[in-house]
C-alpha atoms as a PDB file:
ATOM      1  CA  UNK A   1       0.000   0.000   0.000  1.00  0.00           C
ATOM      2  CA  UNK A   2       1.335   3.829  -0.850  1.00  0.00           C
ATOM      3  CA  UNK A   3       1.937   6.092   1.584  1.00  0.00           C
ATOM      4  CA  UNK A   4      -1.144   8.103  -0.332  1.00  0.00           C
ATOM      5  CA  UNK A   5      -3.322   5.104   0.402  1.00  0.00           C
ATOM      6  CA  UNK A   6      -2.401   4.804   3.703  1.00  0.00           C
ATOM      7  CA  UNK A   7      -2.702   8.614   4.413  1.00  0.00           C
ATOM      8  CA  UNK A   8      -6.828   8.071   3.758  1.00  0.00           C
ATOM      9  CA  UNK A   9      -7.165   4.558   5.198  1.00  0.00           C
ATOM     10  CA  UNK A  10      -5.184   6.356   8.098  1.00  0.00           C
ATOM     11  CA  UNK A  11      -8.195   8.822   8.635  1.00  0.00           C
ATOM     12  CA  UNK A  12     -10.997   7.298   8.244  1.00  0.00           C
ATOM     13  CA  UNK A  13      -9.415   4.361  10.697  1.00  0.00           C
ATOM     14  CA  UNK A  14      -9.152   7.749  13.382  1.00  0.00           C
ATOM     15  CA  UNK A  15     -13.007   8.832  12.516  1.00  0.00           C
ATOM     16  CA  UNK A  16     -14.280   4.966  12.614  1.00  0.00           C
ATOM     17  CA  UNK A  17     -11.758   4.758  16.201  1.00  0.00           C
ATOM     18  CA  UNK A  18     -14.335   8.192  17.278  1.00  0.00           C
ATOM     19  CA  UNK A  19     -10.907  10.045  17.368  1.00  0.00           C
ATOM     20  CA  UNK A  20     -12.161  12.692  14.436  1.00  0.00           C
ATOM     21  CA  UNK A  21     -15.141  14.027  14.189  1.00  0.00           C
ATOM     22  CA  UNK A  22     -17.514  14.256  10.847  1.00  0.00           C
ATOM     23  CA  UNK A  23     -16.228  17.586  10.605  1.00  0.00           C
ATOM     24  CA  UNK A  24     -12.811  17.580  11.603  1.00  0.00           C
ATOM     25  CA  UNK A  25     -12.526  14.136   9.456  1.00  0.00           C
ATOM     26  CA  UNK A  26     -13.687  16.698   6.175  1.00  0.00           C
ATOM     27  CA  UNK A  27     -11.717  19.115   7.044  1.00  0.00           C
ATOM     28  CA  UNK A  28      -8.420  17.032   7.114  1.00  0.00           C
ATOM     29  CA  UNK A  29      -9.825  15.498   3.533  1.00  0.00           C
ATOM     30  CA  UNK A  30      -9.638  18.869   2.184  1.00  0.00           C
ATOM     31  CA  UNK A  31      -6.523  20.206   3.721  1.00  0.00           C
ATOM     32  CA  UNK A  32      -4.176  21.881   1.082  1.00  0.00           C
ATOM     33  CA  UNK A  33      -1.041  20.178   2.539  1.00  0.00           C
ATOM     34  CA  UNK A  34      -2.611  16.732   2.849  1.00  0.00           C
ATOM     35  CA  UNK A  35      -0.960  15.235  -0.278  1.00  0.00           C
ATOM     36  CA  UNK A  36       2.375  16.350   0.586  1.00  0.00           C
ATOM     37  CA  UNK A  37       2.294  14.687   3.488  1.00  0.00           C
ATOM     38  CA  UNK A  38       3.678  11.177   4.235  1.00  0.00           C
ATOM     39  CA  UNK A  39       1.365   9.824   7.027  1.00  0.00           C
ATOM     40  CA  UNK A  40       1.161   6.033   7.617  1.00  0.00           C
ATOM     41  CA  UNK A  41      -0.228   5.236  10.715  1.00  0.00           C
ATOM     42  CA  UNK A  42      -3.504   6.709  12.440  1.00  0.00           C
ATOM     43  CA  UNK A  43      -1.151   8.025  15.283  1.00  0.00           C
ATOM     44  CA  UNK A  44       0.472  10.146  12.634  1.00  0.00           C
ATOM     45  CA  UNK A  45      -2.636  10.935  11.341  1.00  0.00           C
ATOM     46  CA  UNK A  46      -3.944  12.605  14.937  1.00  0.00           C
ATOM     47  CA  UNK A  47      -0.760  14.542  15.314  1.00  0.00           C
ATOM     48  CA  UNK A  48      -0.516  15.705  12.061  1.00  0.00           C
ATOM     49  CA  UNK A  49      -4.192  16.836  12.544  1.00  0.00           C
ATOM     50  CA  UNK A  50      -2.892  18.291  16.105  1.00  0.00           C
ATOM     51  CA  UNK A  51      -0.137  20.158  14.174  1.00  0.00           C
ATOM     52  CA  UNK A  52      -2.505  21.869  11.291  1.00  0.00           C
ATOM     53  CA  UNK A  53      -5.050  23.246  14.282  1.00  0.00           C
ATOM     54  CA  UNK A  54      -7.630  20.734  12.955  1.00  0.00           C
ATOM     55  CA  UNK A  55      -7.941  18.988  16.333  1.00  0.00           C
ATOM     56  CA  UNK A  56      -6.320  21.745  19.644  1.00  0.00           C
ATOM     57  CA  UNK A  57      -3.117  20.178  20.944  1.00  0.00           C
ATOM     58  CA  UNK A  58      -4.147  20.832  24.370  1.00  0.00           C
ATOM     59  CA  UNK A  59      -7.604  18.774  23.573  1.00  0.00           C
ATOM     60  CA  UNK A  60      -5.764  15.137  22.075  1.00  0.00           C
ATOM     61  CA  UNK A  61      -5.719  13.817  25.431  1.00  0.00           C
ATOM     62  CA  UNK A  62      -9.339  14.472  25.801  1.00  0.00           C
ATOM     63  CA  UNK A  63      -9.841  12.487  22.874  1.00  0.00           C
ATOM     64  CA  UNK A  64      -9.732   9.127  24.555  1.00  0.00           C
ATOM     65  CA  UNK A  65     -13.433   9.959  25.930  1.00  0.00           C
ATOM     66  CA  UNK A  66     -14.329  10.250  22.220  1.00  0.00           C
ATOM     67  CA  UNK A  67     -13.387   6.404  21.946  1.00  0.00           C
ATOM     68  CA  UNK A  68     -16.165   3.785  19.658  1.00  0.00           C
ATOM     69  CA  UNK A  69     -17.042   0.864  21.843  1.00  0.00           C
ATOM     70  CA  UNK A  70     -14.293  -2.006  21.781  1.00  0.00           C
ATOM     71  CA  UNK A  71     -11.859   0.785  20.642  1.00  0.00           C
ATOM     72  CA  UNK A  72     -11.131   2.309  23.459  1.00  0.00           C
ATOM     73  CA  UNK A  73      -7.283   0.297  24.053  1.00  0.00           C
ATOM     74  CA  UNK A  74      -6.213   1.106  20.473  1.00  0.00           C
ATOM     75  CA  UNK A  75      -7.704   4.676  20.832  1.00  0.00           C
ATOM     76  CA  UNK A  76      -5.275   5.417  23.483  1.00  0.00           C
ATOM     77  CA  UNK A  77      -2.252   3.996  22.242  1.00  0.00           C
ATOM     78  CA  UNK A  78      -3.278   5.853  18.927  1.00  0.00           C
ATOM     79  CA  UNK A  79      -3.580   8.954  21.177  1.00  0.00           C
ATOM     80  CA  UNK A  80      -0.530   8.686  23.699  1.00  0.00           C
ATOM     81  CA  UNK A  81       0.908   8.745  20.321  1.00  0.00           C
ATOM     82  CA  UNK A  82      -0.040  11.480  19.006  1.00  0.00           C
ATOM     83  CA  UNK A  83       0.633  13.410  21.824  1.00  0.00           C
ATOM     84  CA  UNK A  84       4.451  12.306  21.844  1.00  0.00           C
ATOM     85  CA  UNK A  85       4.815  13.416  18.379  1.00  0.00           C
ATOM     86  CA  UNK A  86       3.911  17.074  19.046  1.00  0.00           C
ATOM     87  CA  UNK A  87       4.870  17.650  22.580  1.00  0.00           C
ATOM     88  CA  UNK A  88       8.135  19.628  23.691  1.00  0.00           C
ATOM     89  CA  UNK A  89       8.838  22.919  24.200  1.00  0.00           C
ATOM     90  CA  UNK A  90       8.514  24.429  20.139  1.00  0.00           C
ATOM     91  CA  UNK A  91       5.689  24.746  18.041  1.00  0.00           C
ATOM     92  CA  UNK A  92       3.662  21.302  17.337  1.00  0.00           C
ATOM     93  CA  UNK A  93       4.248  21.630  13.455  1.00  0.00           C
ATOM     94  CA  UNK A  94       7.380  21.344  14.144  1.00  0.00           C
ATOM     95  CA  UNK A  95       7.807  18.850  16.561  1.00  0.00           C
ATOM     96  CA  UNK A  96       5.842  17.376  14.269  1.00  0.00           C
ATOM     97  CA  UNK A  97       7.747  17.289  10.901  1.00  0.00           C
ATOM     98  CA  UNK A  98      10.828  16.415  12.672  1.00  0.00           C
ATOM     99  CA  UNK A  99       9.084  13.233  14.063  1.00  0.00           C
ATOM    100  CA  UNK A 100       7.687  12.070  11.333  1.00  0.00           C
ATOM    101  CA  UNK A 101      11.314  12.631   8.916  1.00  0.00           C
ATOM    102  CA  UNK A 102      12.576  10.176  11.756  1.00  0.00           C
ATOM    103  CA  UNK A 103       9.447   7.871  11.237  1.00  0.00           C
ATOM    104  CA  UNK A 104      10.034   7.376   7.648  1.00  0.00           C
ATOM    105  CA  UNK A 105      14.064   6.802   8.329  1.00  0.00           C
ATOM    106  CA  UNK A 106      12.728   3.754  10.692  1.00  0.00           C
ATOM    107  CA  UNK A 107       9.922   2.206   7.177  1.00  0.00           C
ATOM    108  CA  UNK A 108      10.670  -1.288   6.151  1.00  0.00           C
ATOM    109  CA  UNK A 109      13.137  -1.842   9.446  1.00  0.00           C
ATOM    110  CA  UNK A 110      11.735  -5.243  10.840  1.00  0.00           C
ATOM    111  CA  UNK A 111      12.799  -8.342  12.680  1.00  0.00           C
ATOM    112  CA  UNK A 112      12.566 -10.203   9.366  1.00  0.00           C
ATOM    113  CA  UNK A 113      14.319  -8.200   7.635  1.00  0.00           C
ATOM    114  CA  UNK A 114      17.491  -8.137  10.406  1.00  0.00           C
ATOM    115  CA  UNK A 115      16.964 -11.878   9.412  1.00  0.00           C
ATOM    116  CA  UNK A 116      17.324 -11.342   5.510  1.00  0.00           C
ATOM    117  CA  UNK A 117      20.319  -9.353   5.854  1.00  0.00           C
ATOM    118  CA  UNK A 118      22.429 -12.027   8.408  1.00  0.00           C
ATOM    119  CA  UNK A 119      21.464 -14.938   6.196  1.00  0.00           C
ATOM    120  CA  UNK A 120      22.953 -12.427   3.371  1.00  0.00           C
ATOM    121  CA  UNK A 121      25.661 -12.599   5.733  1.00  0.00           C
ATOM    122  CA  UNK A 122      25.488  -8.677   5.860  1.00  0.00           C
ATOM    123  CA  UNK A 123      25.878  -8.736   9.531  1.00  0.00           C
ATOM    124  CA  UNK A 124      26.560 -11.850  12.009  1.00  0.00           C
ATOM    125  CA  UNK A 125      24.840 -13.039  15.131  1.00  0.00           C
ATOM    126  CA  UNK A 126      26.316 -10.579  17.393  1.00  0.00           C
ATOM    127  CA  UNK A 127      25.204  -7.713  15.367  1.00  0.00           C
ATOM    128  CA  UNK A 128      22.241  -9.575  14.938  1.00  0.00           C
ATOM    129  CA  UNK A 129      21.525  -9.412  18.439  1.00  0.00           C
ATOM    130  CA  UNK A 130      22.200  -6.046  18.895  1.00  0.00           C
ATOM    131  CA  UNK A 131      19.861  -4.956  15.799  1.00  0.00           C
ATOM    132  CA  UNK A 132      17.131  -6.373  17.641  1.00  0.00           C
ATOM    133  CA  UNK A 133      17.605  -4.908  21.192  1.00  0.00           C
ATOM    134  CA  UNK A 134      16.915  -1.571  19.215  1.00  0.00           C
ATOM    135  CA  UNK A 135      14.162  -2.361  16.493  1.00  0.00           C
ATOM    136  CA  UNK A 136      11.504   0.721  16.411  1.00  0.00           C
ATOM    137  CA  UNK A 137       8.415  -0.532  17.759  1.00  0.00           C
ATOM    138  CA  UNK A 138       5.809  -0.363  15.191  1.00  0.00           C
ATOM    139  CA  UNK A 139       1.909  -1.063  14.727  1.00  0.00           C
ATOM    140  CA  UNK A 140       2.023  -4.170  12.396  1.00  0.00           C
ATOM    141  CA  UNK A 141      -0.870  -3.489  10.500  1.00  0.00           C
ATOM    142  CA  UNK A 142       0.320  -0.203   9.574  1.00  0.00           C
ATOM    143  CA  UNK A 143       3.854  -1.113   9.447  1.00  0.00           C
ATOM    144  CA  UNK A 144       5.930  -1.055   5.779  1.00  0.00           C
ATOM    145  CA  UNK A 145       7.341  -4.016   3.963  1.00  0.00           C
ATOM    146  CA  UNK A 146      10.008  -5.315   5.534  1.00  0.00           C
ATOM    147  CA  UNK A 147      13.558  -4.125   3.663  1.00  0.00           C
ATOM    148  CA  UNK A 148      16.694  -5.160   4.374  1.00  0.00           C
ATOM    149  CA  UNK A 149      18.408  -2.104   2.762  1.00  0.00           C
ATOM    150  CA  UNK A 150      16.439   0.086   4.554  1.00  0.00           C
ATOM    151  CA  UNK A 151      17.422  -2.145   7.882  1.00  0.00           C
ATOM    152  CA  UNK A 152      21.139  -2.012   6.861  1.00  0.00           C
ATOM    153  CA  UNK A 153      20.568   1.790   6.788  1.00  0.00           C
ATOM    154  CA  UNK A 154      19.144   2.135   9.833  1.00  0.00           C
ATOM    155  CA  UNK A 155      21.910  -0.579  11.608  1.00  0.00           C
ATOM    156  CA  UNK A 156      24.424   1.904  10.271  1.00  0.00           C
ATOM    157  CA  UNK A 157      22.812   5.127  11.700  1.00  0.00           C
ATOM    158  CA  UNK A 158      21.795   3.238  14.873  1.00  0.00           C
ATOM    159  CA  UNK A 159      25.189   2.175  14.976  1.00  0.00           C
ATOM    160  CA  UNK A 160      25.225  -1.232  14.972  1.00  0.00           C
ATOM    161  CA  UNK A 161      27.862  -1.616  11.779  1.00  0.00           C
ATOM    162  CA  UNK A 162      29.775   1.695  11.244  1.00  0.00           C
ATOM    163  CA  UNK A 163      30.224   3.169   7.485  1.00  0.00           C
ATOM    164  CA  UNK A 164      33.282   1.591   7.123  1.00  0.00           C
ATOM    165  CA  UNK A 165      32.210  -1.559   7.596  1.00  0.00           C
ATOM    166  CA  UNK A 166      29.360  -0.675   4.899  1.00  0.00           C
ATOM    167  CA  UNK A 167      31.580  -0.083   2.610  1.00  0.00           C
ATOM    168  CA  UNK A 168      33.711  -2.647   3.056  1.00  0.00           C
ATOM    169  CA  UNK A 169      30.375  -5.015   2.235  1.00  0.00           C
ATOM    170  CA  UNK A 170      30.519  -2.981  -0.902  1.00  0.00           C
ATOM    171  CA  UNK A 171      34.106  -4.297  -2.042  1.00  0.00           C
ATOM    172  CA  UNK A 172      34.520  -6.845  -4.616  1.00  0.00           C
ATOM    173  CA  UNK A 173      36.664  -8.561  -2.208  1.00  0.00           C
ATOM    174  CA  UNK A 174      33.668  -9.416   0.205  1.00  0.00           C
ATOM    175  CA  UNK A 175      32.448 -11.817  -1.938  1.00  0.00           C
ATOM    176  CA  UNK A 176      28.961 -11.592  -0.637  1.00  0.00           C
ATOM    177  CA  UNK A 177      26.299 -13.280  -3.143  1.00  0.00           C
ATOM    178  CA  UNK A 178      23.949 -11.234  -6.323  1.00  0.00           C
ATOM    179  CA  UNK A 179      21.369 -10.389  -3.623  1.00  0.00           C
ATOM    180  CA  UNK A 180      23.145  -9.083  -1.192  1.00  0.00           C
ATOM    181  CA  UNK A 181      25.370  -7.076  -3.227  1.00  0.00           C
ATOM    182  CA  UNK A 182      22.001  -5.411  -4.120  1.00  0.00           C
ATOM    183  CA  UNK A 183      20.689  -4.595  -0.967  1.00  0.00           C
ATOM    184  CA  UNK A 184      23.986  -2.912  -0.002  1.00  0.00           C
ATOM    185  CA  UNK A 185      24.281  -0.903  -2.560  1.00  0.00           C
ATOM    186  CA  UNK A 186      20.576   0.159  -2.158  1.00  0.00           C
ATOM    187  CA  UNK A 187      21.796   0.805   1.715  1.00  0.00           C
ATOM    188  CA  UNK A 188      24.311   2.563   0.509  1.00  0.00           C
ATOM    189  CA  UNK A 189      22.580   5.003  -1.528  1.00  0.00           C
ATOM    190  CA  UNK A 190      20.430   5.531   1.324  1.00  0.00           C
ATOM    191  CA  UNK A 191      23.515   6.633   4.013  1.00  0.00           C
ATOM    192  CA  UNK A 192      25.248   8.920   1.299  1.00  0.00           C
ATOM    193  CA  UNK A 193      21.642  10.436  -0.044  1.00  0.00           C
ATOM    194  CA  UNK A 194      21.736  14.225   0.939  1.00  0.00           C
ATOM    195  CA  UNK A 195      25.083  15.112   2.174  1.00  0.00           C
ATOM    196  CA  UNK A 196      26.952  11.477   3.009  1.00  0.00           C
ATOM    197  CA  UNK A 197      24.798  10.879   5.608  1.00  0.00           C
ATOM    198  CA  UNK A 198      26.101  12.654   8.654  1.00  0.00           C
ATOM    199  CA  UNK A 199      24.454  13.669  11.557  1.00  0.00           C
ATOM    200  CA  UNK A 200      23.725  17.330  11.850  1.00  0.00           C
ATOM    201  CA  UNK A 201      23.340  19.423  14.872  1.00  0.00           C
ATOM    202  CA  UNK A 202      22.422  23.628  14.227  1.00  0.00           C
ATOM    203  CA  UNK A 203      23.159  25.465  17.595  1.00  0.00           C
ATOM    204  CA  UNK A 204      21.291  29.002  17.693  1.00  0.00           C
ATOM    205  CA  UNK A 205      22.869  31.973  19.758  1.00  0.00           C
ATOM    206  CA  UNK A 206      20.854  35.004  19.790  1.00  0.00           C
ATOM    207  CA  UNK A 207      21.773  38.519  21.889  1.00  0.00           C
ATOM    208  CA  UNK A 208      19.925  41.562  22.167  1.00  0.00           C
ATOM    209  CA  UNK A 209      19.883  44.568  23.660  1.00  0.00           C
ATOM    210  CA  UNK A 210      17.582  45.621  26.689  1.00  0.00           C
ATOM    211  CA  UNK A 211      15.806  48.504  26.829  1.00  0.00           C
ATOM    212  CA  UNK A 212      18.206  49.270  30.163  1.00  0.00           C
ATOM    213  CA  UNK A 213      20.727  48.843  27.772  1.00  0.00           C
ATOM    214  CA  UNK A 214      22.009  45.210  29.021  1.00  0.00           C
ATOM    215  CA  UNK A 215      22.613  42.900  26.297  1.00  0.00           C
ATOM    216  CA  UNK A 216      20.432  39.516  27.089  1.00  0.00           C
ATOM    217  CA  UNK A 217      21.465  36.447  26.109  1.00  0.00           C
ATOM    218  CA  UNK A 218      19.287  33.860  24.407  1.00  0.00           C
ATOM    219  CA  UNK A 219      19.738  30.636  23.543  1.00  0.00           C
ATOM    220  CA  UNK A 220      17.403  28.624  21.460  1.00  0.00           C
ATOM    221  CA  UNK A 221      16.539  24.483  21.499  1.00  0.00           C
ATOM    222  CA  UNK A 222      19.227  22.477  19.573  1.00  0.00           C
ATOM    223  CA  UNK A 223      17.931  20.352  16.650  1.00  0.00           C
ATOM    224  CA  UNK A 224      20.343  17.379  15.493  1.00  0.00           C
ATOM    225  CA  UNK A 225      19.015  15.490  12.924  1.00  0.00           C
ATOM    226  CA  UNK A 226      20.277  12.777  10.597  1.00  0.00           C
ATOM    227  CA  UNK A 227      20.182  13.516   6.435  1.00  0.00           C
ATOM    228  CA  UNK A 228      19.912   9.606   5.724  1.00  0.00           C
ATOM    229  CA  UNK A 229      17.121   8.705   3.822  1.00  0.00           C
ATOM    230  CA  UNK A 230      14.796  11.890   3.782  1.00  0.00           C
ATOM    231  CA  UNK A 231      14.023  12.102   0.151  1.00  0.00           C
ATOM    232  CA  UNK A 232      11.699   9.307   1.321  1.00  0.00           C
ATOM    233  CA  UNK A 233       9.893  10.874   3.439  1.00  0.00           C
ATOM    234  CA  UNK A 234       9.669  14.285   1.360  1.00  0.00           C
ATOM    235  CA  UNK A 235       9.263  13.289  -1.977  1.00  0.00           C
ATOM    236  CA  UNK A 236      13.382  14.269  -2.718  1.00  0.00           C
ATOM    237  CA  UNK A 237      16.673  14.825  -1.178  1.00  0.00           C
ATOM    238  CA  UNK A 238      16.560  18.368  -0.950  1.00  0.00           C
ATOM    239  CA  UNK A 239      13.196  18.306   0.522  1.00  0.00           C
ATOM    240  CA  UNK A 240      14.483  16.648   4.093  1.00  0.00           C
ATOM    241  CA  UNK A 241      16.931  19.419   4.069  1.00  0.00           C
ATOM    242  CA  UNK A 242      14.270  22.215   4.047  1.00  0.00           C
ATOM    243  CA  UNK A 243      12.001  20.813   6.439  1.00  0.00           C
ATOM    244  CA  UNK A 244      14.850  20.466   8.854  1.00  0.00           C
ATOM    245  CA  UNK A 245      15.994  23.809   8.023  1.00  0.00           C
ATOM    246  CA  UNK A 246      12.934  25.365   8.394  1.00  0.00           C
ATOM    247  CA  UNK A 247      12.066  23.297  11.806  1.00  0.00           C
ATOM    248  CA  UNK A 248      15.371  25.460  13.140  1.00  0.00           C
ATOM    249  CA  UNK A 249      14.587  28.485  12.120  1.00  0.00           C
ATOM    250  CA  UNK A 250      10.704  27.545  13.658  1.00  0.00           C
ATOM    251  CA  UNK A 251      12.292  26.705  16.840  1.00  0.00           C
ATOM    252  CA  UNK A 252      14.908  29.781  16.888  1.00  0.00           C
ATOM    253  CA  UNK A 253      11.435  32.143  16.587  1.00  0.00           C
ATOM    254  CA  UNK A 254       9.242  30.248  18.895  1.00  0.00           C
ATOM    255  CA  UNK A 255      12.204  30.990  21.685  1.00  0.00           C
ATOM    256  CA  UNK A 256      13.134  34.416  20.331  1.00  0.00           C
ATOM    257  CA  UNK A 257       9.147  35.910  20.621  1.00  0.00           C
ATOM    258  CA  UNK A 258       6.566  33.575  22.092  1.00  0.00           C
ATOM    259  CA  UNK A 259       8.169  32.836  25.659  1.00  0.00           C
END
C-alpha cells in the first residue's frame, strides 16, 4: 500500500476509532497540505491533525473519551501517540515534521528483515543481536514491507555496523552473493543520499539589547538530525533538508518571541 493510500485509510481508521469528528474528518480530507504529506499510521494521522489546528493540541488527550465501543485500548495507544509526536517545548508543526522525517528513516526496518540481511551474511549473530535490542516498535498493521536495505541503513545510523564496515560489504573482495550485493548498494545510496549521511546538529545563539541597555542572552533548542534517507519521506533529497531547516529556524522564533 502507498503512503497516499495509507494517508486516507489512516483517517478514516481515526473517525471509525471516534478520534475525528464528521467535521474535523472533512476538514483534514480537504486540507491543502494533505498530499504532501507522508502519514502512515492513524497516530500520525492525529498529530498531524494536532499540528494543522484541525484537532487543539491541548484537547488530544481528551480524545480518549471520544473512543467507539471495543476501541477504546487502540484509541489510546493511537492517542498517547499522538501526543508524543507534538509535545516539547517548540511549536507542534514542528515537533511534528521532525518526528515524522525520523518515522520514515525507521519504514521497512523489521525483525525479518534483520533476518534477511544475516542470512545475506550482511551482519553476524552478534550484530544480529544487537539490531534487535533496538528495532523501532511499530503497529504491524500499519507497518511497511520489511527491507533489508532500509534495515542495513538504519543498523548503520543506529550504529550497529559503522560506514566503514558498509563499505567494506561494498568491495569486490567481500564476496557476498547477487542479492546481497544489491541490498547494499541500495543501503548505501540511502547513508550517502543528501550530504553522506552525517548527523547534523544547528546550535542558535541570539543577543539583544535591553531597553536598560544590558545585552540579554538567548539561547534557542538544539535540533540534530540525521540527512539519511529523507528524500523518502519528502518526496526528494533536498526536501528533508528544508524541512529540517525550516524546523530550526521555527524553533529559533518560537524561543526568540513567544516565551
Amino acid at each position: 500500500m502507498t503512503l497516499e493510500e495509507n494517508r486516507l485509510r489512516a483517517l478514516s481508521h481515526l473517525h471509525t476509532l471516534g478520534l475525528l469528528t464528521d467535521a474535523e474528518h472533512a476538514q483534514a480530507l480537504a486540507h491543502p497540505d494533505l498530499p504532501n504529506t507522508a502519514l502512515r499510521t492513524p497516530s500520525e494521522a492525529l498529530g498531524w491533525a494536532a499540528a494543522k489546528d484541525i484537532v487543539a493540541v491541548d484537547a488530544l488527550p481528551g480524545l480518549r473519551a471520544r473512543a467507539a465501543p471495543g476501541a477504546e485500548d487502540e484509541a489510546h495507544r493511537t492517542v498517547a501517540n499522538a501526543v508524543a509526536m507534538v509535545s516539547g517545548q517548540a511549536p507542534a508543526w514542528v515537533l511534528f515534521e521532525i518526528g515524522l522525517m525520523a518515522h520514515r528513516l525507521e519504514d521497512g526496518v523489521t525483525d525479518s528483515a534483520l533476518d534477511q540481511l544475516q542470512a545475506l551474511q550482511l551482519i553476524d549473530p552478534a550484530q544480529h543481536f544487537q539490531a534487535r535490542s533496538l528495532l523501532p516498535e511499530q503497529e504491524p498493521e500499519w507497518a511497511a514491507p520489511a527491507s533489508p536495505a532500509a534495515t542495513l541503513a538504519w543498523a548503520v545510523r543506529t550504529g550497529v555496523l559503522t560506514s566503514a564496515q558498509l563499505q567494506a560489504l561494498a568491495t569486490p573482495m567481500s564476496a557476498i552473493a547477487p542479492e546481497g550485493q544489491q541490498v547494499v548498494a541500495d543501503a548505501l545510496a540511502r547513508t550517502e543520499r543528501g550530504g553522506g549521511g552525517h548527523t547534523k546538529s544547528v546550535h542558535t545563539r541570539t543577543e539583544r539589547s535591553s531597553s536598560d541597555g544590558h545585552t540579554k542572552t538567548v539561547h534557542t533548542r538544539t535540533v540534530t538530525w540525521h540527512s539519511t534517507g529523507a528524500s523518502s519521506a519528502s518526496g526528494s533529497p533536498r526536501a528533508g533538508k528544508v524541512i529540517a531547516v525550516v524546523a530550526v529556524v521555527a524553533v529559533a522564533l518560537y524561543f526568540l518571541f513567544a516565551r
